[in-house]
Protein backbone atom coordinates (compact mmCIF):
# COMPACT_ATOMS: atom_id res chain seq x y z
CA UNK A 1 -88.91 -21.44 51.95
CA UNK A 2 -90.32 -23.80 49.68
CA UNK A 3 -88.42 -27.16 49.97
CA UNK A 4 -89.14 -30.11 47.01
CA UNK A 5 -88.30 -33.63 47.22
CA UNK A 6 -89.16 -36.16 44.41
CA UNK A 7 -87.89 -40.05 43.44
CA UNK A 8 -87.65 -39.58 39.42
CA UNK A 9 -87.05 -43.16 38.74
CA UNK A 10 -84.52 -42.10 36.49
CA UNK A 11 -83.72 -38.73 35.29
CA UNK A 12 -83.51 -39.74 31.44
CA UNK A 13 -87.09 -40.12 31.69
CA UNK A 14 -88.07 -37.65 33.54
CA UNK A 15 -85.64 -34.52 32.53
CA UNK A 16 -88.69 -32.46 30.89
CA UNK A 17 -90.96 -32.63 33.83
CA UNK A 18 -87.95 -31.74 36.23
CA UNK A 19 -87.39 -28.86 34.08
CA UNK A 20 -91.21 -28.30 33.78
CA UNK A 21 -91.45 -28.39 37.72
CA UNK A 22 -88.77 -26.07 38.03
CA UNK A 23 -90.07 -23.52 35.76
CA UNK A 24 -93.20 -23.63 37.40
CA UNK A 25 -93.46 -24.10 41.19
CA UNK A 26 -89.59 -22.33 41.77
CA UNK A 27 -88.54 -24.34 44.50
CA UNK A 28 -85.96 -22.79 47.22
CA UNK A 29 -84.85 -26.29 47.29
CA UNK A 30 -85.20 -29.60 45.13
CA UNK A 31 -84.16 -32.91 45.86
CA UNK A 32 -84.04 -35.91 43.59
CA UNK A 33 -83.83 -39.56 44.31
CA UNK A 34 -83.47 -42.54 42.28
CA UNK A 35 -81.54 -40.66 39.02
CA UNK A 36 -80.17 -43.95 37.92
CA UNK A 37 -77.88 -42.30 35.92
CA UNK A 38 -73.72 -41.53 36.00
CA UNK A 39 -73.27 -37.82 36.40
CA UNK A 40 -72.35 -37.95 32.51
CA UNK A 41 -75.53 -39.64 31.80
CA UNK A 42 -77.86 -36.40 33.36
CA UNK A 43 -79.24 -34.54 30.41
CA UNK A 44 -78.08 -31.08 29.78
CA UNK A 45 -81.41 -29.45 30.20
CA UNK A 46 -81.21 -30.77 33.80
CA UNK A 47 -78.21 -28.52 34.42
CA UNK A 48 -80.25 -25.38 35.09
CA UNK A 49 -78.08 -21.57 35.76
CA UNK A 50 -80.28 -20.31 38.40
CA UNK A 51 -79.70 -23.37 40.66
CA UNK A 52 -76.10 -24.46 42.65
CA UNK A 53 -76.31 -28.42 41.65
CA UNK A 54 -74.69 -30.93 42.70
CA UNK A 55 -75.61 -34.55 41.19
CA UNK A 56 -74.70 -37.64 42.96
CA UNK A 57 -75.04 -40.15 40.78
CA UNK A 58 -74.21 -43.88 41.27
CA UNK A 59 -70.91 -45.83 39.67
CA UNK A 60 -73.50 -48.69 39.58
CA UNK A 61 -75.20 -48.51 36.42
CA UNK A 62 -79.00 -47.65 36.58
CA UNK A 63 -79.09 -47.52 40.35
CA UNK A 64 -80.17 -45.12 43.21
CA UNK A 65 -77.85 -41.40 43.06
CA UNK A 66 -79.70 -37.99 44.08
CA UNK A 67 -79.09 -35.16 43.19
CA UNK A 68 -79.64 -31.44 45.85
CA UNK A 69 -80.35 -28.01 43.81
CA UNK A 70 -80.41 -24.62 45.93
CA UNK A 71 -81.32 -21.78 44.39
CA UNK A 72 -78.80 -19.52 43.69
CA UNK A 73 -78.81 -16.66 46.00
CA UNK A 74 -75.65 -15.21 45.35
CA UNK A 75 -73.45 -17.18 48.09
CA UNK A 76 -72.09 -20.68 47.18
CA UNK A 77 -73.27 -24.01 49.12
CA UNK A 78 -70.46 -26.46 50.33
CA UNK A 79 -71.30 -29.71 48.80
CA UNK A 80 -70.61 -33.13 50.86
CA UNK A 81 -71.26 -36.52 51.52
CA UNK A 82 -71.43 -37.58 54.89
CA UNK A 83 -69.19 -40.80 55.97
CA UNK A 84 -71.85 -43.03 56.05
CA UNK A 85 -73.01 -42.18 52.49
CA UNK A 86 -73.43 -45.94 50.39
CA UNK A 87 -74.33 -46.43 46.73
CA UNK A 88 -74.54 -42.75 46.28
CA UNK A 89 -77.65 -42.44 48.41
CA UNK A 90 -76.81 -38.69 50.26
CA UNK A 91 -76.32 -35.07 49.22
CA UNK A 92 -75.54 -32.53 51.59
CA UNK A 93 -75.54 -29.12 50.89
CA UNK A 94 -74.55 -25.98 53.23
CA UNK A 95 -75.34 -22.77 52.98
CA UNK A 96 -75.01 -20.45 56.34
CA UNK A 97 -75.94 -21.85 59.60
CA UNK A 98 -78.61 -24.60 57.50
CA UNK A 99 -77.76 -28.01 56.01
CA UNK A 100 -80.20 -29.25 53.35
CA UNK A 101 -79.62 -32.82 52.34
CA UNK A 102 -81.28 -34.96 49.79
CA UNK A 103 -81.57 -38.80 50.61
CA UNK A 104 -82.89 -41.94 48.89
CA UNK A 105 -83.18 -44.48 52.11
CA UNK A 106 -82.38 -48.33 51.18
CA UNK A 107 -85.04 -50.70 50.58
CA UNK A 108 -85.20 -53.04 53.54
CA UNK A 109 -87.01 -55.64 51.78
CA UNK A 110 -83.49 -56.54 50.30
CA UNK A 111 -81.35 -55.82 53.63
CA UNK A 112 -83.34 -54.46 56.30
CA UNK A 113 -80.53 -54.28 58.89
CA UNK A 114 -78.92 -52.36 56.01
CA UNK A 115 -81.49 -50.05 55.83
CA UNK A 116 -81.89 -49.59 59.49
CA UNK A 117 -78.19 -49.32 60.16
CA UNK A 118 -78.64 -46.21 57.07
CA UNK A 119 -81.10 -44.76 59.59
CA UNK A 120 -79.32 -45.02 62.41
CA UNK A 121 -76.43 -42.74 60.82
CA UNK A 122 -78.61 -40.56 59.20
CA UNK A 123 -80.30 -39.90 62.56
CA UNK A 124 -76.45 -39.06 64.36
CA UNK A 125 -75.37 -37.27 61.18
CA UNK A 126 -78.57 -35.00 62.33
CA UNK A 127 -77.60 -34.60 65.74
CA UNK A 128 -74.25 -34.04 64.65
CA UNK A 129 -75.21 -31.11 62.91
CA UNK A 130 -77.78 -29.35 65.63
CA UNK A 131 -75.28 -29.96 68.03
CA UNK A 132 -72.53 -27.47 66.23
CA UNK A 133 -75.58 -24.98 66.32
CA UNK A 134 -77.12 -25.64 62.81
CA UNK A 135 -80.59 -26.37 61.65
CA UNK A 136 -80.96 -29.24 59.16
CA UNK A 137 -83.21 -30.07 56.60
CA UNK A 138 -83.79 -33.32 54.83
CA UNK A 139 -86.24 -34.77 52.05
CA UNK A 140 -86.70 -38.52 51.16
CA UNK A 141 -89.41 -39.75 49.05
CA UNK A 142 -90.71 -43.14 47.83
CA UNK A 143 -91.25 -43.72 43.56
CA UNK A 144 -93.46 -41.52 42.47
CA UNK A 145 -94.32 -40.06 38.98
CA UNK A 146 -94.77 -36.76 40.03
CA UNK A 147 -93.13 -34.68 42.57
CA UNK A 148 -94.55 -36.18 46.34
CA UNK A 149 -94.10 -32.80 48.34
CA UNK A 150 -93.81 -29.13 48.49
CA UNK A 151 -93.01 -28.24 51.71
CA UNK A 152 -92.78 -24.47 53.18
CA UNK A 153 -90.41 -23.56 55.70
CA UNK A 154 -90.44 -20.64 57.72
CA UNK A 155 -87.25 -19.09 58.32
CA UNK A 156 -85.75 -19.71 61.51
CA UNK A 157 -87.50 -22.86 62.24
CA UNK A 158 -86.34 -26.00 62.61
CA UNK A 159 -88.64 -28.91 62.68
CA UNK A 160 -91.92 -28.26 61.81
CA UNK A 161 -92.86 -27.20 58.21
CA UNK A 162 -96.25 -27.22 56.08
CA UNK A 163 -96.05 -29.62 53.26
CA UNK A 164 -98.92 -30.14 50.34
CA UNK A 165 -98.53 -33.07 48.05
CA UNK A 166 -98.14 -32.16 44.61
CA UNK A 167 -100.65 -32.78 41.86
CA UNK A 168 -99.60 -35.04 39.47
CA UNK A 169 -97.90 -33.65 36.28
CA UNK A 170 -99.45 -34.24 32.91
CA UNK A 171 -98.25 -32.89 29.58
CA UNK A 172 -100.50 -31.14 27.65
């Protein structure tokens, strides 16, 4: 399974190198951080068919949101946001017995026991979700112009998975 994770920085910017990444590499998975954008405000040509979507963006204008896209495999994901879920900073996504989520992680420079109490939940969220016998899957990123990992997981597993970082995109 090949499992994508990148912060756009805003998806206005970066819609046709999203759409360029997705055309090429054909991520299982892709999560987004940082879309700085209303769900509204996502460009259309970010609303690929061959994906399930869901965009979380933030009420707060031009801050944080992520969205989660799972390639469509014929059964629908169940969408959610877990509890502890602030400024539109967590997707969760569900399909069978795995949970992907896509999660942009406070800065702690401007609350750091914010950010660690984020972690903390995040981290019983996770157990939360092996406990009822599921495997989990999660991808946060720092900014970064280009996508900062494809990751390949084997089926069945549910820690360890072999990740490359991605070369930088350049038109041409």
């Amino acid at each position: 399974m090949k499992i994508a994770t990148w912060n756009v920085n805003g998806i206005r910017a970066r819609a046709g190198q999203v759409c360029e990444f997705l055309e090429k590499e054909r991520p299982d998975v892709l999560c987004l951080q940082e879309l700085k954008a209303n769900v509204d405000q996502v460009p259309l040509e970010c609303r690929v068919t061959d994906y399930h979507i869901y965009w979380h963006g933030s009420t707060m204008k031009a801050y944080s949101g992520v969205s989660l896209h799972l390639k469509d495999r014929g059964e629908k994901p169940a969408f959610a946001h877990p509890s502890f879920d602030m400024e539109s900073r967590i997707v969760a996504g569900e399909l069978g017995n795995t949970v992907f989520a896509s999660v942009y992680v406070p800065n702690g420079g401007k609350d750091y026991p914010a950010k660690l109490a984020f972690l903390r939940a995040l981290a019983d969220w996770a157990k939360r979700i092996h406990a009822e016998g599921k495997s989990s899957s999660s991808a946060a990123t720092s900014t970064s112009p280009a996508p900062s990992a494809t990751c390949t997981r084997s089926s069945g597993a549910t820690s360890s998975a072999s990740c490359r970082k991605s070369a930088r995109y350049s038109r041409t």
